[in-house]
Protein backbone atom coordinates (compact mmCIF):
# COMPACT_ATOMS: atom_id res chain seq x y z
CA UNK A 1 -5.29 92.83 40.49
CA UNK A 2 -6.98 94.74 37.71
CA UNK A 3 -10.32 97.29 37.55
CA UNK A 4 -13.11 94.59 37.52
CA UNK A 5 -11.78 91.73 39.55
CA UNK A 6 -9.93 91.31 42.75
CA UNK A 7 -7.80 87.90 43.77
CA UNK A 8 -6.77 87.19 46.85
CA UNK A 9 -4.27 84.25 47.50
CA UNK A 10 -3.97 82.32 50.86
CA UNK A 11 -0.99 79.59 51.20
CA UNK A 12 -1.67 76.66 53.38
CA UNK A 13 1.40 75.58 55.14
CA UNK A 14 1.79 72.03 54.68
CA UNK A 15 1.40 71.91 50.97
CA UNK A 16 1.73 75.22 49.81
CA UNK A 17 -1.29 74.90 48.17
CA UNK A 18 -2.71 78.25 47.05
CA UNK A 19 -6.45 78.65 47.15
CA UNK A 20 -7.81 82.17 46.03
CA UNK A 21 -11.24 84.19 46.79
CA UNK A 22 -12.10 85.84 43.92
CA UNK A 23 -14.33 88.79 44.18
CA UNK A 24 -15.93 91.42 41.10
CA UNK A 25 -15.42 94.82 41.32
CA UNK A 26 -19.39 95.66 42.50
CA UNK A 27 -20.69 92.34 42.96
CA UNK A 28 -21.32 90.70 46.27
CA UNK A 29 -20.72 87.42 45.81
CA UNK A 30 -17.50 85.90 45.89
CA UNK A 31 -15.88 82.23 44.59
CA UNK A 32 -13.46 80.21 46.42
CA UNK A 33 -10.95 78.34 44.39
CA UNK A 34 -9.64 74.88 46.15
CA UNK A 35 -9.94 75.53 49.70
CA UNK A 36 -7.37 73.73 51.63
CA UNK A 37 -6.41 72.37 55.22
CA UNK A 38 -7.43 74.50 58.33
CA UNK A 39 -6.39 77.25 58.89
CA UNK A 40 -6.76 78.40 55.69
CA UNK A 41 -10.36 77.84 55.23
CA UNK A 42 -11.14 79.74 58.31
CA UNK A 43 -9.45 82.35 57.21
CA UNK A 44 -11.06 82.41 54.07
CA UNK A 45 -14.35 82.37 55.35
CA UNK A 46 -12.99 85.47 57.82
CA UNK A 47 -11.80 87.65 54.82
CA UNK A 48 -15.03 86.89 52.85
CA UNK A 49 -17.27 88.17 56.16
CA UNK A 50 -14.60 91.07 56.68
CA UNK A 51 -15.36 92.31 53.24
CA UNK A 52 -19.36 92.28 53.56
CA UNK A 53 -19.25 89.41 51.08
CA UNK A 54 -20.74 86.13 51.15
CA UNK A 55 -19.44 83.08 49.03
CA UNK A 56 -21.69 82.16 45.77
CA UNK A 57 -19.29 79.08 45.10
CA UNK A 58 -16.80 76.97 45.69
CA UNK A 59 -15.29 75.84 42.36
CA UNK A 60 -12.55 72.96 42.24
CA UNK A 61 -10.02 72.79 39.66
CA UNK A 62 -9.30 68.87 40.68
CA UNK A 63 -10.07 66.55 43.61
CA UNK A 64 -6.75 65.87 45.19
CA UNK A 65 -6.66 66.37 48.92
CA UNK A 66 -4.71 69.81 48.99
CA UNK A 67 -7.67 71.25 46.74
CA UNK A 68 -10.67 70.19 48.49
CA UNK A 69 -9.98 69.77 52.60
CA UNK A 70 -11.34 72.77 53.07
CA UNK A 71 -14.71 72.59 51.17
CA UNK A 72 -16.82 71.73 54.09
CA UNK A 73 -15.56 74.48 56.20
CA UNK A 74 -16.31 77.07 53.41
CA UNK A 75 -19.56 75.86 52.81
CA UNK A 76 -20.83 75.50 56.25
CA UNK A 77 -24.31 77.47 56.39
CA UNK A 78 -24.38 78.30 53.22
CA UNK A 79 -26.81 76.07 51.34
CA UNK A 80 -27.36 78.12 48.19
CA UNK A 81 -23.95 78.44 47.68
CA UNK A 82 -22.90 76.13 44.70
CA UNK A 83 -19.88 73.22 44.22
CA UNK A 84 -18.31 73.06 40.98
CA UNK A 85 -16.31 70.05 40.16
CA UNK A 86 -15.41 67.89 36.71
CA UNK A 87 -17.73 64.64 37.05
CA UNK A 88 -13.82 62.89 36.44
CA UNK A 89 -12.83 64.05 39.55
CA UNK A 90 -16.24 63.77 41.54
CA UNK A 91 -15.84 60.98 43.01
CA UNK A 92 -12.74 61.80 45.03
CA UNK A 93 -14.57 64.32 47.06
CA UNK A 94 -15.60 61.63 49.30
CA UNK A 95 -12.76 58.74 48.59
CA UNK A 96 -9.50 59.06 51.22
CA UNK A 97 -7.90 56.68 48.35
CA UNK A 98 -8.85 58.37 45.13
CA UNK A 99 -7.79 62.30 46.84
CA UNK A 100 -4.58 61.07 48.10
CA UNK A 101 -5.19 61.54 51.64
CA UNK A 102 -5.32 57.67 52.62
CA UNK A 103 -1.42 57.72 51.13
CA UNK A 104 -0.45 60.59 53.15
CA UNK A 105 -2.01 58.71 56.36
CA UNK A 106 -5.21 60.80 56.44
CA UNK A 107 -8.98 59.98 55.58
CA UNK A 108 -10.66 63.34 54.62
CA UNK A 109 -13.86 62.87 52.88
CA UNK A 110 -16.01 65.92 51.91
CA UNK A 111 -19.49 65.71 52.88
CA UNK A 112 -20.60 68.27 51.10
CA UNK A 113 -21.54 66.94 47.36
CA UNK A 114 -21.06 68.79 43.89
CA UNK A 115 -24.11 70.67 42.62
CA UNK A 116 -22.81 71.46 39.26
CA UNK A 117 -20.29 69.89 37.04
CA UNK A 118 -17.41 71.17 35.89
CA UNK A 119 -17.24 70.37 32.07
CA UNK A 120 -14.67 72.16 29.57
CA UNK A 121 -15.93 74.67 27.83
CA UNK A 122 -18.39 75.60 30.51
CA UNK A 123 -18.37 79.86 31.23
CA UNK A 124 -19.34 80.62 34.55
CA UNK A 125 -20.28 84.31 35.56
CA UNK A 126 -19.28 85.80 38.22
CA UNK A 127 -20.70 89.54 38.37
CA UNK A 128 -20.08 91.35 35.48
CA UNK A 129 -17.31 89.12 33.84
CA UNK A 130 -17.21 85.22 32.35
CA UNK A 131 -15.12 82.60 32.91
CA UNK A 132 -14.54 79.53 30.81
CA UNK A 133 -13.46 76.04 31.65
CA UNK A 134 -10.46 74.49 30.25
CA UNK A 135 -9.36 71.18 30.26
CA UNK A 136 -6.12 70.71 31.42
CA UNK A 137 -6.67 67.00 33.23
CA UNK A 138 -3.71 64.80 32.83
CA UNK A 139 -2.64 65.71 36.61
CA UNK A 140 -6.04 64.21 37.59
CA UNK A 141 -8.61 63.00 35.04
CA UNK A 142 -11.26 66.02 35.45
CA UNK A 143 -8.48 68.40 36.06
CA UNK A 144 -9.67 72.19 34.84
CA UNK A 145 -8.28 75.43 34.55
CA UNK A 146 -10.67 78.69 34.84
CA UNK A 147 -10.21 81.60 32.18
CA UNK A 148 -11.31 85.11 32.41
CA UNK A 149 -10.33 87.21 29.08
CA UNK A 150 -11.63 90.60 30.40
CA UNK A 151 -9.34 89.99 33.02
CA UNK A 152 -6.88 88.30 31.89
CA UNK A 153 -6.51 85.25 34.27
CA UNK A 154 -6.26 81.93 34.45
CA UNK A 155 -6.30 79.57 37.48
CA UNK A 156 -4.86 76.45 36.20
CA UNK A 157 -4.79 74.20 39.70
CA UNK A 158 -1.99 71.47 39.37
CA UNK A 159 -2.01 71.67 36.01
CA UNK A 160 0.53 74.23 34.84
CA UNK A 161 3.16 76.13 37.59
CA UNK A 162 5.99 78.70 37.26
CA UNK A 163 8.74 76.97 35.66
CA UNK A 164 6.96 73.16 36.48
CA UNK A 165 3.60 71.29 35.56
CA UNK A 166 1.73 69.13 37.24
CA UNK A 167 3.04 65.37 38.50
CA UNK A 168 2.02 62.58 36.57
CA UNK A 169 2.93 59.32 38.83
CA UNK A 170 -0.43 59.79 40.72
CA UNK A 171 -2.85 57.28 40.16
CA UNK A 172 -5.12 58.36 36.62
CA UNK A 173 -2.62 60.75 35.92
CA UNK A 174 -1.52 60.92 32.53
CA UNK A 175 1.95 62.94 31.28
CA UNK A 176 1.09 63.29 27.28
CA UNK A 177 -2.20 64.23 27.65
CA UNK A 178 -1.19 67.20 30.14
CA UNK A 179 1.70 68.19 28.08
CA UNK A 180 -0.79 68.54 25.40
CA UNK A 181 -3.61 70.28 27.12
CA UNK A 182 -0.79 72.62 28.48
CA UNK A 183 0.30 73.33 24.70
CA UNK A 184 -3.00 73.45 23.25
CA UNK A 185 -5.23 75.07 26.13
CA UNK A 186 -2.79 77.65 28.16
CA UNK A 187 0.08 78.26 26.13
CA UNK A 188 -2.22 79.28 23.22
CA UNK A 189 -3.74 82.22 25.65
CA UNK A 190 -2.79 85.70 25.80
CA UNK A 191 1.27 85.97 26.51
CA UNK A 192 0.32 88.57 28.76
CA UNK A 193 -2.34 85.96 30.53
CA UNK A 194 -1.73 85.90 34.43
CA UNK A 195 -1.58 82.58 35.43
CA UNK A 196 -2.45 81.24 39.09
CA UNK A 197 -1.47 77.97 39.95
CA UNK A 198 -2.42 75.71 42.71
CA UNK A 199 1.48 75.59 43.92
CA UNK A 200 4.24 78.77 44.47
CA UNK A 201 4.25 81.97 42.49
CA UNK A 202 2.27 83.57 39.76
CA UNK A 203 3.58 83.74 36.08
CA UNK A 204 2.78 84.40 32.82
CA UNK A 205 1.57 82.65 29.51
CA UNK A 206 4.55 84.38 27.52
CA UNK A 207 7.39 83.54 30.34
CA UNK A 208 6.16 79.99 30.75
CA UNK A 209 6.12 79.76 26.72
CA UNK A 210 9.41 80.69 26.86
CA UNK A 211 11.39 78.86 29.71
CA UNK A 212 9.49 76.51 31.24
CA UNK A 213 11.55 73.35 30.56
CA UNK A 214 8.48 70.66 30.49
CA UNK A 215 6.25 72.48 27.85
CA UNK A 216 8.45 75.54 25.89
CA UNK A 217 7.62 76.19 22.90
């Protein structure tokens, strides 16, 4: 994607939830970002071993089933590697009603538990560059987006999406106070900002400042 960081993007079918494996340019550890349903996590951990990587982290921008299915999978045999999670949304790791899988007629619970907590305003490292925490919860109460200036990328989960946001009828959602984490957190970024959702295509601060019909400016 750029000269000091690499994305890659794998689509699980039945949501079309995007999870990415981030890796820096000369660093051999690599994050996950909201693993999904199998097969996607297999094939995650697949493209991390094909590259002579090994995962550092798996880092969660909310706990809704489509983000965190695949966590275990990821994580298997890998006990340094850390979980990253808002404490909001830490409790749905392991609650079929609170992740929306009991609605859909599933019970996935994640074994594995968080080792470090997502709060805004945290700045993670990966290799040579630093990423911050926003908070963008209103989709889910902990919901966080992940923000690398030097590369100029965000990951925003569910929060913000080409031309959509976020729903807001899901239990401890809450519309105005993702409208105005949107406005005040992402839209105030770079116009130039790559943006990664959790759901469809990438798109940028400046288009989604522009047309996108929930949160234009």
């Amino acid at each position: 994607m750029n000269e000091i960081i690499s994305v890659t993007c794998f689509t699980e079918a039945m949501f079309g939830e995007n999870a990415f494996v981030v890796a820096a340019k000369g660093h051999g550890g690599v994050w996950v970002i909201d693993p999904s349903f199998e097969p996607q996590a297999r094939q995650i951990r697949a493209h991390v071993a094909d590259q002579g990587k090994v995962v550092e982290a798996v880092i969660l921008t909310h706990g809704h089933v489509d983000h965190i299915a695949g966590v275990d999978v990821v994580l298997a045999g890998l006990p340094e590697a850390r979980l990253w999670i808002a404490a909001e949304d830490a409790e749905m790791l392991g609650d079929p009603q609170a992740n929306l899988s009991a609605p859909f007629g599933m019970a996935v619970c994640v074994e594995a538990r968080p080792t470090d907590l997502l709060d805004a305003g945290t700045v993670l490292t990966l290799g040579p560059t630093q990423w911050v925490a926003l908070d963008t919860s209103g989709h889910s109460p902990g919901g966080r987006s992940l923000y690398c200036a030097e590369a100029g990328i965000v990951f925003t989960g569910d929060a913000l999406f080409a031309g959509s946001i976020g729903r807001t009828d899901f239990p401890g959602s809450e519309h105005s106070r993702l409208i105005e984490n949107i406005r005040t957190e992402l839209l105030s970024l770079p116009g130039d900002t790559q943006v990664l959702s959790g759901h469809g295509p990438a798109t940028t601060v400046q288009k989604e400042r522009m047309s996108n019909p929930f949160v234009a400016e």
